[in-house]
N, C-alpha and C. Protein backbone atom coordinates (compact mmCIF):
# COMPACT_ATOMS: atom_id res chain seq x y z
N UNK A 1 -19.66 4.14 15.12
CA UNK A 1 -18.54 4.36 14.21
C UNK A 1 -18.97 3.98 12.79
N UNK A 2 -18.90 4.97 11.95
CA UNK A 2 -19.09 4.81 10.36
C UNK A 2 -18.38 3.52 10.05
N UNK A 3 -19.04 2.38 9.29
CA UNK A 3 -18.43 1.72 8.48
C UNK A 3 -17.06 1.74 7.43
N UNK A 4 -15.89 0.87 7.26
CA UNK A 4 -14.95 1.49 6.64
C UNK A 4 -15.54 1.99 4.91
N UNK A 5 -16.40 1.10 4.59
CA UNK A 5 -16.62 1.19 3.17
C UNK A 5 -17.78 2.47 2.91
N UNK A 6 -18.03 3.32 4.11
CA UNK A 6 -18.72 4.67 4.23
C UNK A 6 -18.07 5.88 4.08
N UNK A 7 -16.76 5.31 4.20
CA UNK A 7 -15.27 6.48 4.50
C UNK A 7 -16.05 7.92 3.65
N UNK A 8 -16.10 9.21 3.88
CA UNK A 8 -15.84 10.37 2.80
C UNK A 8 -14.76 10.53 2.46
N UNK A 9 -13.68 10.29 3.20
CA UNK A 9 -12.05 11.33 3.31
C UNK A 9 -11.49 11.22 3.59
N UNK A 10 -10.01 10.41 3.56
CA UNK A 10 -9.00 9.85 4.25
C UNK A 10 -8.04 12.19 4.22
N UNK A 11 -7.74 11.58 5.14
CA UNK A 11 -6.71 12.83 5.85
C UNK A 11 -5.57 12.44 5.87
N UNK A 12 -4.48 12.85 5.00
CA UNK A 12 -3.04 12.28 5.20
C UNK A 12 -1.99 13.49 5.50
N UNK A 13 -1.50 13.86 6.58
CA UNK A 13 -0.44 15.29 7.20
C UNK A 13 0.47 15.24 5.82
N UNK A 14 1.09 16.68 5.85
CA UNK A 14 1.90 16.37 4.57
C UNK A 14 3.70 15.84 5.24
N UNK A 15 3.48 15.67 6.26
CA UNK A 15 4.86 14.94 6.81
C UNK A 15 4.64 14.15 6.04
N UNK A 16 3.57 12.49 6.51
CA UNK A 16 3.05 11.39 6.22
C UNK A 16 3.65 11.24 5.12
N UNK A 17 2.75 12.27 3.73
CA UNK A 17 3.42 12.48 2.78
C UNK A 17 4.09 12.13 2.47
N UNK A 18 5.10 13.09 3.10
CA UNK A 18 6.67 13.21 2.50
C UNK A 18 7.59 11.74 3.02
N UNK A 19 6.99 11.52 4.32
CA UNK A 19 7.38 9.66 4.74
C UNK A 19 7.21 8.86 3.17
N UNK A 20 6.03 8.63 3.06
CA UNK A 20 5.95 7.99 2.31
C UNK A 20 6.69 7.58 0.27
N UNK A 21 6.80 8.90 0.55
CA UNK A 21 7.31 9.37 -1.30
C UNK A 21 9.04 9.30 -0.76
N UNK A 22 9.45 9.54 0.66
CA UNK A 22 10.77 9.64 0.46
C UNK A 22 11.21 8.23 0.33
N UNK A 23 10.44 6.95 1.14
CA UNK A 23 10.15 5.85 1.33
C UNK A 23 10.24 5.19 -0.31
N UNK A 24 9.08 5.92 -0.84
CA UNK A 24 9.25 5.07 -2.38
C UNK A 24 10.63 5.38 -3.21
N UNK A 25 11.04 6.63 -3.05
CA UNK A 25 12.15 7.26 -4.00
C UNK A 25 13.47 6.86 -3.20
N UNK A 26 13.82 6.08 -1.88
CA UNK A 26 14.83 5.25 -1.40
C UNK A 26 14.90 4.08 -2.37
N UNK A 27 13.60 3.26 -1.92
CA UNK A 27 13.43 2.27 -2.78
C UNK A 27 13.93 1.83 -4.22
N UNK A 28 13.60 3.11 -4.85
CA UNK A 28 13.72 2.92 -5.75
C UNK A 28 15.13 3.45 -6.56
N UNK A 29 15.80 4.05 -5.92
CA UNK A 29 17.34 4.40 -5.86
C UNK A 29 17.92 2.99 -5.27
N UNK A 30 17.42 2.11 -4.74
CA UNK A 30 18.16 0.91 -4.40
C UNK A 30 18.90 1.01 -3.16
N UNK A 31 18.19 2.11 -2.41
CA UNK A 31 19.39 2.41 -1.07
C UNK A 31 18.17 1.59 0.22
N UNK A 32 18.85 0.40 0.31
CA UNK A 32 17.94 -0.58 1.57
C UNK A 32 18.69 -0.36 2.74
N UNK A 33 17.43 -0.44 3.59
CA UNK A 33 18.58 -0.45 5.32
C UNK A 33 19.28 -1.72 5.72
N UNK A 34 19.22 -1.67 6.66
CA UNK A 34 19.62 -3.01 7.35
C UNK A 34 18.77 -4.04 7.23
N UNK A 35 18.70 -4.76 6.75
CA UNK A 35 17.55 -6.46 7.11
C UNK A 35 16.14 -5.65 6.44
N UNK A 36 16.45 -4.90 5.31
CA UNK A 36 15.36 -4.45 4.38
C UNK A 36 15.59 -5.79 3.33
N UNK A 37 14.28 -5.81 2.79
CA UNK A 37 14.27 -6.66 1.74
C UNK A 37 14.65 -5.57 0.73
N UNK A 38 15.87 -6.35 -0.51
CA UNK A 38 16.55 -5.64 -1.62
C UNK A 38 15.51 -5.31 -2.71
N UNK A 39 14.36 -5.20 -2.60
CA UNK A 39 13.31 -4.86 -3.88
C UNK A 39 12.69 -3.67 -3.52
N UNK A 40 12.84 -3.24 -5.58
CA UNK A 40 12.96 -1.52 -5.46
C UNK A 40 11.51 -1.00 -5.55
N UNK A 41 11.11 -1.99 -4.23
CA UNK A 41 8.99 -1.37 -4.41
C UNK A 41 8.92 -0.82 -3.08
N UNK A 42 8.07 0.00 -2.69
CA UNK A 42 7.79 0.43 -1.29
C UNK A 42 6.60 0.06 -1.06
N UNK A 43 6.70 -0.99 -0.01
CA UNK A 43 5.34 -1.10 0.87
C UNK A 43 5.45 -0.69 2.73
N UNK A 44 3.63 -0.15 2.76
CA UNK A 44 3.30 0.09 4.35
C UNK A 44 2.47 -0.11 4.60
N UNK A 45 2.20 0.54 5.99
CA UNK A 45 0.81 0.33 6.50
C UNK A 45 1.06 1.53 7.01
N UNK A 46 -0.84 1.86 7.04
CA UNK A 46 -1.43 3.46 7.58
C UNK A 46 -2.32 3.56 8.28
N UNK A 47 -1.96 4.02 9.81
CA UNK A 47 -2.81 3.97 10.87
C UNK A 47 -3.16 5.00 11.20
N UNK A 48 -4.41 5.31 12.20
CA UNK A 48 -4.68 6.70 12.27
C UNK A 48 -6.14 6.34 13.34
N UNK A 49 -6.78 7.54 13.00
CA UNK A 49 -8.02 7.84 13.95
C UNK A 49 -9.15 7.57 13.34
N UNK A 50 -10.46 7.24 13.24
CA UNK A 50 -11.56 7.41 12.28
C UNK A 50 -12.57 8.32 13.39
N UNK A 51 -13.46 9.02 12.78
CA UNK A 51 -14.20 10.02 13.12
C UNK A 51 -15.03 10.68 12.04
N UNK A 52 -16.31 9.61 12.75
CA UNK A 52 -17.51 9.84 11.61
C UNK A 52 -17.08 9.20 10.47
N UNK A 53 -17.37 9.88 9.29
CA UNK A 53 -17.09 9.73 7.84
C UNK A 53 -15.30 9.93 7.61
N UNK A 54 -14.98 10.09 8.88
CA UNK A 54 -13.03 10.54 7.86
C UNK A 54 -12.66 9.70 8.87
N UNK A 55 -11.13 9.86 7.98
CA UNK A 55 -10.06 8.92 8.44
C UNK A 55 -9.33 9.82 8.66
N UNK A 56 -8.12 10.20 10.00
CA UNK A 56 -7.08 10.85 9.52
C UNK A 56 -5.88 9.72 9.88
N UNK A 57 -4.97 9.84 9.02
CA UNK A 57 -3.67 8.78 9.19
C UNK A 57 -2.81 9.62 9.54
N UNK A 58 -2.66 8.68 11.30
CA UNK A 58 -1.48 9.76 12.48
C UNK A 58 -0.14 9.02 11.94
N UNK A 59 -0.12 7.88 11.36
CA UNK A 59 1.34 6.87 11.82
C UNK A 59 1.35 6.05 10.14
N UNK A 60 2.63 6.21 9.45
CA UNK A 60 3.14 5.39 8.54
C UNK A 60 4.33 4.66 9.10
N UNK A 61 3.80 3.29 8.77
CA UNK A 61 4.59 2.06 9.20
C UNK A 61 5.62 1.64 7.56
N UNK A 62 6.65 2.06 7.38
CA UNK A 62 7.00 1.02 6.22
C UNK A 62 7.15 -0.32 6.84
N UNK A 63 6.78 -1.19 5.63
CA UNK A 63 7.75 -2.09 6.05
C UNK A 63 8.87 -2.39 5.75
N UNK A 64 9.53 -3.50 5.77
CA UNK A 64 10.79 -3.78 5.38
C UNK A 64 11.10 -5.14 4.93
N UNK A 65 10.45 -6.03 4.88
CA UNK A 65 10.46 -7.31 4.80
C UNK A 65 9.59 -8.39 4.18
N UNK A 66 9.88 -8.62 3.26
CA UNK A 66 8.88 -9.69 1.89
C UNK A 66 9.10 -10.61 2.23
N UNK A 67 7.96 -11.40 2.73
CA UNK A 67 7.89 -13.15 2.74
C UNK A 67 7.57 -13.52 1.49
N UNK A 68 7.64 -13.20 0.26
CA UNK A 68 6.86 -13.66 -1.02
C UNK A 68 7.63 -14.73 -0.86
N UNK A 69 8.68 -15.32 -1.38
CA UNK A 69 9.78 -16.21 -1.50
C UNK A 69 9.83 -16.93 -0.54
N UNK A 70 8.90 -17.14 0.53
CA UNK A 70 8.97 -17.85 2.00
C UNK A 70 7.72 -18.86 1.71
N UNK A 71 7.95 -20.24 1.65
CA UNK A 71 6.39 -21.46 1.46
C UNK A 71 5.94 -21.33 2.88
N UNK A 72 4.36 -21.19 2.69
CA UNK A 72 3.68 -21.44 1.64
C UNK A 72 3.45 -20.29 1.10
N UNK A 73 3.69 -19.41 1.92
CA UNK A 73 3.35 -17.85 0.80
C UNK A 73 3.58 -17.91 -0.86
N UNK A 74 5.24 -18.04 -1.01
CA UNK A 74 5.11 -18.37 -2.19
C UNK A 74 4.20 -18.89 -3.24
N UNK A 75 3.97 -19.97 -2.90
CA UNK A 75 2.97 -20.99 -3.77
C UNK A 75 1.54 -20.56 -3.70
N UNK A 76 1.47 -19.69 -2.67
CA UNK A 76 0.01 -18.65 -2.83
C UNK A 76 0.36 -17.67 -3.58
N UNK A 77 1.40 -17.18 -3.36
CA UNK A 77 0.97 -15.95 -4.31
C UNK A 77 1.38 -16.26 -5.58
N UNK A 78 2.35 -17.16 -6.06
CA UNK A 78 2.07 -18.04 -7.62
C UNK A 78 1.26 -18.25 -8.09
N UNK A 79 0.20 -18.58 -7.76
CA UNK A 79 -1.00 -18.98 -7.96
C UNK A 79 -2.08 -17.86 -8.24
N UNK A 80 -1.63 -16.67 -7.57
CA UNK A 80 -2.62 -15.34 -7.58
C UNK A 80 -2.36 -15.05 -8.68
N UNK A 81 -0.63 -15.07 -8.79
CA UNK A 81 -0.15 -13.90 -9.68
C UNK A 81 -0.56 -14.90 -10.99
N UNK A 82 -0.17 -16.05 -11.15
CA UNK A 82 -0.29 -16.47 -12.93
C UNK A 82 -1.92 -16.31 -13.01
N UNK A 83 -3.22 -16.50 -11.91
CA UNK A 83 -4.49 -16.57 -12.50
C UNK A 83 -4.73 -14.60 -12.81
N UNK A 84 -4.30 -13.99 -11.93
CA UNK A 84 -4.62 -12.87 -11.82
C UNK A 84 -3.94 -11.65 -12.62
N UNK A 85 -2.74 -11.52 -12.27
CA UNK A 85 -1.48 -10.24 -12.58
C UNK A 85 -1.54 -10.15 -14.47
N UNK A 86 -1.42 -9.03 -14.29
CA UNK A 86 -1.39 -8.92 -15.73
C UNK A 86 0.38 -8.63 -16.22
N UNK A 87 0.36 -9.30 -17.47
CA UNK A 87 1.94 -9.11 -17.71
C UNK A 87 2.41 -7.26 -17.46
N UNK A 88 3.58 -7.66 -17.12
CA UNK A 88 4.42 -6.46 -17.01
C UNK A 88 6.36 -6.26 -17.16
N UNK A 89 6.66 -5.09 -16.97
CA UNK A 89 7.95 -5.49 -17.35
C UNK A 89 8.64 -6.42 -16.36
N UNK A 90 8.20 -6.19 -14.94
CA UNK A 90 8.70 -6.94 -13.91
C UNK A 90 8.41 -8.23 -13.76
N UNK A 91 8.87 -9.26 -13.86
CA UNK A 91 8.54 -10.67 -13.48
C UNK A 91 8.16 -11.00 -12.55
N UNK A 92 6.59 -12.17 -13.13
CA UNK A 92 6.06 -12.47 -11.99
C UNK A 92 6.51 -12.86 -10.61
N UNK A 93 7.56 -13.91 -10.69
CA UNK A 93 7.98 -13.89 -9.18
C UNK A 93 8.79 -12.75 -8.63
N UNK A 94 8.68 -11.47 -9.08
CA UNK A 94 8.99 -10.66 -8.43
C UNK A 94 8.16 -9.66 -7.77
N UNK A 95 7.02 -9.46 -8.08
CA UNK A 95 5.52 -9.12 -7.76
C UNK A 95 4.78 -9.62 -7.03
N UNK A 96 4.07 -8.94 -6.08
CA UNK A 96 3.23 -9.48 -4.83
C UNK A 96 3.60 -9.83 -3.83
N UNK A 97 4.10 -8.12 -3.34
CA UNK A 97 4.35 -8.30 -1.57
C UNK A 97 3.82 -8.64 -0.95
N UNK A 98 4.27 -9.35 0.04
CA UNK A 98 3.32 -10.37 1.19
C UNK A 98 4.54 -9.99 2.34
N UNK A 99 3.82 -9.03 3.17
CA UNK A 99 4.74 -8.53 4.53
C UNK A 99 5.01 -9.39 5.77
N UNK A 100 6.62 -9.49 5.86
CA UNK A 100 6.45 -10.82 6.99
C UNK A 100 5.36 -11.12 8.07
N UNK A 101 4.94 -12.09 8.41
CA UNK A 101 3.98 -11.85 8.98
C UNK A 101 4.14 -11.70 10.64
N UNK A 102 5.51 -11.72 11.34
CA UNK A 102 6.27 -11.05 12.48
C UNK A 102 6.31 -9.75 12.57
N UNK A 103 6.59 -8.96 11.09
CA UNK A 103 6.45 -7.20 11.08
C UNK A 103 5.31 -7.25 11.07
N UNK A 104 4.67 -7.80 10.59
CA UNK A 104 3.02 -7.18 10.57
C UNK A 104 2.31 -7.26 11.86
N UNK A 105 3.18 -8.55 12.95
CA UNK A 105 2.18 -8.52 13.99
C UNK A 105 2.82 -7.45 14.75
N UNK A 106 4.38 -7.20 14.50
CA UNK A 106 4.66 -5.78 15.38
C UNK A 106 4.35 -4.69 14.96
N UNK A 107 3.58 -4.18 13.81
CA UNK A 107 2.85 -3.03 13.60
C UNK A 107 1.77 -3.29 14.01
N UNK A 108 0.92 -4.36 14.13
CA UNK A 108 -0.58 -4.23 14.59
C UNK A 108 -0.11 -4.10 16.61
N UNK A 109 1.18 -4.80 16.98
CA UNK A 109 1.42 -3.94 18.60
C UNK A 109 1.42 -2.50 18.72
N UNK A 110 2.58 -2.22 17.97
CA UNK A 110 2.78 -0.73 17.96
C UNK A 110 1.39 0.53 17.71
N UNK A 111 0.68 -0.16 16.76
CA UNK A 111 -0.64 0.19 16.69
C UNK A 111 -1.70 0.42 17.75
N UNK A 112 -1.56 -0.79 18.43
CA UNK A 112 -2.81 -1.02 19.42
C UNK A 112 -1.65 0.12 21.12
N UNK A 113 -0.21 -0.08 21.52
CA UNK A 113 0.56 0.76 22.10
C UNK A 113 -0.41 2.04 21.88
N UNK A 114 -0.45 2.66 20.52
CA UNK A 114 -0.80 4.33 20.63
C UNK A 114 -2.04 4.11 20.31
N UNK A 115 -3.01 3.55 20.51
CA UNK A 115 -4.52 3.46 20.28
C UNK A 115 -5.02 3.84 18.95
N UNK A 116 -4.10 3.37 17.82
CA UNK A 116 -4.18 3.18 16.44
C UNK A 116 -4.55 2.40 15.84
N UNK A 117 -5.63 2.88 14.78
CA UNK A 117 -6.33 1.35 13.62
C UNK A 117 -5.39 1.65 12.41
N UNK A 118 -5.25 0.50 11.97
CA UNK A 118 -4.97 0.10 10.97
C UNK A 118 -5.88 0.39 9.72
N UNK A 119 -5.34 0.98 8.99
CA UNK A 119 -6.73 1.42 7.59
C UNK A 119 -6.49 0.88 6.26
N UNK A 120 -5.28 0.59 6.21
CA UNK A 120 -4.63 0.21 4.86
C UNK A 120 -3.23 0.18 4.86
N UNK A 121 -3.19 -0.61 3.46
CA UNK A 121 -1.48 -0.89 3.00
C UNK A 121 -1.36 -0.32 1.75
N UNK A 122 -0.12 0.47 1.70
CA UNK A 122 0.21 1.25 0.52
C UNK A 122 1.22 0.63 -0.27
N UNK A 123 1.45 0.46 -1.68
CA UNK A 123 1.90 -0.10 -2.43
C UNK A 123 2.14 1.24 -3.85
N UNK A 124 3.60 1.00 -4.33
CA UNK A 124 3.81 2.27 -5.43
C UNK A 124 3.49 1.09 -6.32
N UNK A 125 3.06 2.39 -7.64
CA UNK A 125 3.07 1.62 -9.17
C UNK A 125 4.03 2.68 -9.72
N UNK A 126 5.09 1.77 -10.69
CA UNK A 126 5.93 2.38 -11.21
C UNK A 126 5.67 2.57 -12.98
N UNK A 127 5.46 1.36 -13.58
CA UNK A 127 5.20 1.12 -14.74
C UNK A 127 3.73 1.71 -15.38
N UNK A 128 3.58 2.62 -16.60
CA UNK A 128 3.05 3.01 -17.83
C UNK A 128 2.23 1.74 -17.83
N UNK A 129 0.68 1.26 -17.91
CA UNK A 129 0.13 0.91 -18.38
C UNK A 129 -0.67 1.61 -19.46
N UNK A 130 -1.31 0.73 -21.16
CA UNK A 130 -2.44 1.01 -21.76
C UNK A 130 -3.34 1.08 -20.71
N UNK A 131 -3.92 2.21 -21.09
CA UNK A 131 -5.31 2.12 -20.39
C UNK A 131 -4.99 2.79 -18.86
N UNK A 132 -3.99 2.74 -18.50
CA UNK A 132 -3.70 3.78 -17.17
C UNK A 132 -2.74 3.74 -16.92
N UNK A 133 -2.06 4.89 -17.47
CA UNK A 133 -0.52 5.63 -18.22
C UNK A 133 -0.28 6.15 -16.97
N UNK A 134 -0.56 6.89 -15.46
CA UNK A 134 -0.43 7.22 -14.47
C UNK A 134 0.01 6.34 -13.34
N UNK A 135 -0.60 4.78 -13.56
CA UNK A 135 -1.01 3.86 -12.98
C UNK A 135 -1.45 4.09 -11.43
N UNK A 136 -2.11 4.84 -11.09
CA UNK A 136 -2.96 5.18 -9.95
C UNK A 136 -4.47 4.64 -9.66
N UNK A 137 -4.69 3.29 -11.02
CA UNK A 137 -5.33 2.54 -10.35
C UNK A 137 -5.53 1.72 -9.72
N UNK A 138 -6.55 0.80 -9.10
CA UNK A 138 -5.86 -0.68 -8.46
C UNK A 138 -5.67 -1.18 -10.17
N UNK A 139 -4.54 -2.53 -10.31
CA UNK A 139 -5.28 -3.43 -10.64
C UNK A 139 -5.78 -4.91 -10.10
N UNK A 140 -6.73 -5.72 -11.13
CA UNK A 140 -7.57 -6.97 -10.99
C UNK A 140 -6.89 -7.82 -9.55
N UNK A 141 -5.15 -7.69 -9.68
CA UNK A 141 -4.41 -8.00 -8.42
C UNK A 141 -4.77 -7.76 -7.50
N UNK A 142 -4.55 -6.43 -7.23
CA UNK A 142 -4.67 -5.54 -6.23
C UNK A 142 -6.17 -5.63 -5.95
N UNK A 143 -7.02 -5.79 -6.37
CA UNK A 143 -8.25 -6.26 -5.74
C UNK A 143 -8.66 -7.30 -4.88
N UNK A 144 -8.13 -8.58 -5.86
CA UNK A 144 -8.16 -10.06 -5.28
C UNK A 144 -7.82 -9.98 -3.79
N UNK A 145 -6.74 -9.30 -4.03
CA UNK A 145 -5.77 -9.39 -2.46
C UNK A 145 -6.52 -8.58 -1.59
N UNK A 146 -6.97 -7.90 -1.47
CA UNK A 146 -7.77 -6.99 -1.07
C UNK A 146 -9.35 -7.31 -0.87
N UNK A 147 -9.44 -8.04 -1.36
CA UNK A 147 -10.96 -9.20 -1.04
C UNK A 147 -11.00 -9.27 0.23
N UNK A 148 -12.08 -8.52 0.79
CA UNK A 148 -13.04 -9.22 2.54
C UNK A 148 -11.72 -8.31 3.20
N UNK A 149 -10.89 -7.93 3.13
CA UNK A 149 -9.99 -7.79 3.84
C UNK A 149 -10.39 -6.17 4.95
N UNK A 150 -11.18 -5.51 4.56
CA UNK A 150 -11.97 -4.54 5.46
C UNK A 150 -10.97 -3.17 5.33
N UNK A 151 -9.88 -3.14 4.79
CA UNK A 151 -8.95 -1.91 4.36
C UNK A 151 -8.93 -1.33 3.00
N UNK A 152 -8.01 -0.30 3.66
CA UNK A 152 -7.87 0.54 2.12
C UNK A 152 -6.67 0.04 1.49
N UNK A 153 -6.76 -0.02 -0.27
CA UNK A 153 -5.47 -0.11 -0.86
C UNK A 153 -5.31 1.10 -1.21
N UNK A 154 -4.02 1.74 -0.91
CA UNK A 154 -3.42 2.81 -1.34
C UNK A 154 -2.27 2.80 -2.18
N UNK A 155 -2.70 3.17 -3.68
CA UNK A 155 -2.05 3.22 -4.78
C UNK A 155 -0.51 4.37 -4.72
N UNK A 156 0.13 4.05 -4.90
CA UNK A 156 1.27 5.45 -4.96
C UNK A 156 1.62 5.40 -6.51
N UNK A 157 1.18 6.60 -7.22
CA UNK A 157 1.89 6.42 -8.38
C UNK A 157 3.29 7.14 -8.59
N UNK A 158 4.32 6.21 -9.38
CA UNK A 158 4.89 6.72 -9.34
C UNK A 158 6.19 6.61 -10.43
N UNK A 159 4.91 6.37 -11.38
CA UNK A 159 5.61 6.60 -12.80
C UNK A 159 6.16 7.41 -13.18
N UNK A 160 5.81 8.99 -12.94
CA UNK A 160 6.79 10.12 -13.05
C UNK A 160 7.15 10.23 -11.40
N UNK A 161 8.05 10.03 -11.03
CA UNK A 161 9.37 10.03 -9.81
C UNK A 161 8.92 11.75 -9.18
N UNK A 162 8.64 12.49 -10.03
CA UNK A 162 8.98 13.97 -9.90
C UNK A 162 7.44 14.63 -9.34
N UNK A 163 6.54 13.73 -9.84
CA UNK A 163 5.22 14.46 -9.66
C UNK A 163 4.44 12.44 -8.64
N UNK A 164 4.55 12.36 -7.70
CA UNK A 164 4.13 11.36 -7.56
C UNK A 164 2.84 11.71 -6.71
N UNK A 165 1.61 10.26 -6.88
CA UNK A 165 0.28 10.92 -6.64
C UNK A 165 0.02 9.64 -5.50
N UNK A 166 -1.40 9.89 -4.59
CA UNK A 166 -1.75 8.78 -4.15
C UNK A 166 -3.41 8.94 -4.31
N UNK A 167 -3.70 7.56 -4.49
CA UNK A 167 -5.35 7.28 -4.00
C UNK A 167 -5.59 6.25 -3.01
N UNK A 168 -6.48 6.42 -2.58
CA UNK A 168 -6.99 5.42 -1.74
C UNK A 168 -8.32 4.59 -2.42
N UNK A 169 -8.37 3.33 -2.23
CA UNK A 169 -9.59 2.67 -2.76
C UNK A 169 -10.23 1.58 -1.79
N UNK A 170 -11.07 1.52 -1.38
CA UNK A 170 -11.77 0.92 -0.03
C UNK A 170 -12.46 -1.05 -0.83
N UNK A 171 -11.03 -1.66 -0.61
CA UNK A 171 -10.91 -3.38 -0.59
C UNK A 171 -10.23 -3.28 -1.69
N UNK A 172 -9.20 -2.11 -2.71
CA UNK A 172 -8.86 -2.18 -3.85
C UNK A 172 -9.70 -1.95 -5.28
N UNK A 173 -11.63 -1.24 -4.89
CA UNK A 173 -12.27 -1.88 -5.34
C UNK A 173 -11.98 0.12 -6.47
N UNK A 174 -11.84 -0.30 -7.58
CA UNK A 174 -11.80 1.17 -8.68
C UNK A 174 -13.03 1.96 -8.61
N UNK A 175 -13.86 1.10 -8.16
CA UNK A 175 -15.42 2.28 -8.11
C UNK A 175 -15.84 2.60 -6.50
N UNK A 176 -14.74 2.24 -5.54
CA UNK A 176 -15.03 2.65 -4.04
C UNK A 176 -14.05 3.45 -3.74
N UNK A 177 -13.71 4.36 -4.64
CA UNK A 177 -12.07 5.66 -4.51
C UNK A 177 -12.47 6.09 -3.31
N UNK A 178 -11.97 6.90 -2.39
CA UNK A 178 -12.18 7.34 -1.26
C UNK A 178 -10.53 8.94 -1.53
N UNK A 179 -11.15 10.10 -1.43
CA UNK A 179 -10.66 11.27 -1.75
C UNK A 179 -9.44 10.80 -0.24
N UNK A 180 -8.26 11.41 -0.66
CA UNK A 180 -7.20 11.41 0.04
C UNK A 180 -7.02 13.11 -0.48
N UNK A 181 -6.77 13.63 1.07
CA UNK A 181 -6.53 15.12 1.04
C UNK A 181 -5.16 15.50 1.71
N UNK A 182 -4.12 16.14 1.36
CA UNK A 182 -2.80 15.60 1.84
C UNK A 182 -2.80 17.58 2.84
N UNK A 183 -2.61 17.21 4.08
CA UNK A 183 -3.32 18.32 5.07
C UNK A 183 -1.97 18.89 5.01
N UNK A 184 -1.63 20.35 5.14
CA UNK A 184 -0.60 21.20 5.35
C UNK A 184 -0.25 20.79 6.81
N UNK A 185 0.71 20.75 7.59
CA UNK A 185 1.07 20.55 9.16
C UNK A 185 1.16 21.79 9.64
């Protein structure tokens, strides 16, 4: 089995897709489910098959639930965010999802149930940065966190609502992009 950081080509169905962007544009309309955490960011996880050099992603997991605000998480990711995060309009303690870590162990069940790996966690960028007005890159954050961690970060941009994009980047790293091809069903 190819190494993850060998990837050529993540494969994403255009259902997946459309999971995912309808996922961010809930979010961000402020319409939460039941025992969703009330913040207007969308995070998941993306499981699938690997074969050879590609990835294809069979299964999007949202999640639903931010431990940021839960110790010790908190006080870890305080610590990320003031050495790391770069200012933005959103306040720091409102930045840096950290997925309960109960949903996360029932997506890594549900995962291992349909004989699914885990490849990455997807995260939207909403906000216009200098220097990357799209924001479809990682940033310095989004790396840290992404350190040793053996997945992909998958960027959702989605600064224009109307045209929204994704990349994939293998540990968050900006010079390990990995082409995401969004497959007709």
């Amino acid at each position: 089995m190819t190494q993850l950081s060998q990837i050529d080509r993540i494969v994403l169905p255009q259902s997946g897709w459309d999971e995912i962007v309808s996922h961010c544009r809930r979010k961000l309309a402020g319409e939460f489910l039941p025992g969703e955490s009330e913040i207007r960011r969308a995070y998941g996880i993306l499981a699938g098959l690997q074969e050879n050099g590609e990835i294809k992603i069979d299964y999007v997991l949202p999640v639903k639930k931010n431990a940021r605000a839960v110790e010790p998480l908190k006080t870890y990711m305080d610590t990320v965010m003031e050495k790391y995060a770069k200012p933005s309009k959103t306040p720091m303690g409102q930045r840096g999802w950290i997925t309960d870590p109960l949903e996360l162990k029932e997506c890594y069940e549900v995962c291992d149930q349909k004989d699914l790996q885990i490849f990455g966690t997807y995260h939207m960028h909403i906000v216009a940065w200098e220097g990357d007005p799209l924001r479809d890159m990682p940033t310095v954050l989004d790396t840290v966190l992404a350190k040793n961690s053996n997945l992909f970060t998958f960027i959702i941009a989605m600064v224009d609502e109307s045209n929204p994009s994704i990349k994939a980047f293998y540990e968050g790293k900006s010079e390990q992009e990995v082409p995401v091809v969004i497959e007709p069903v």
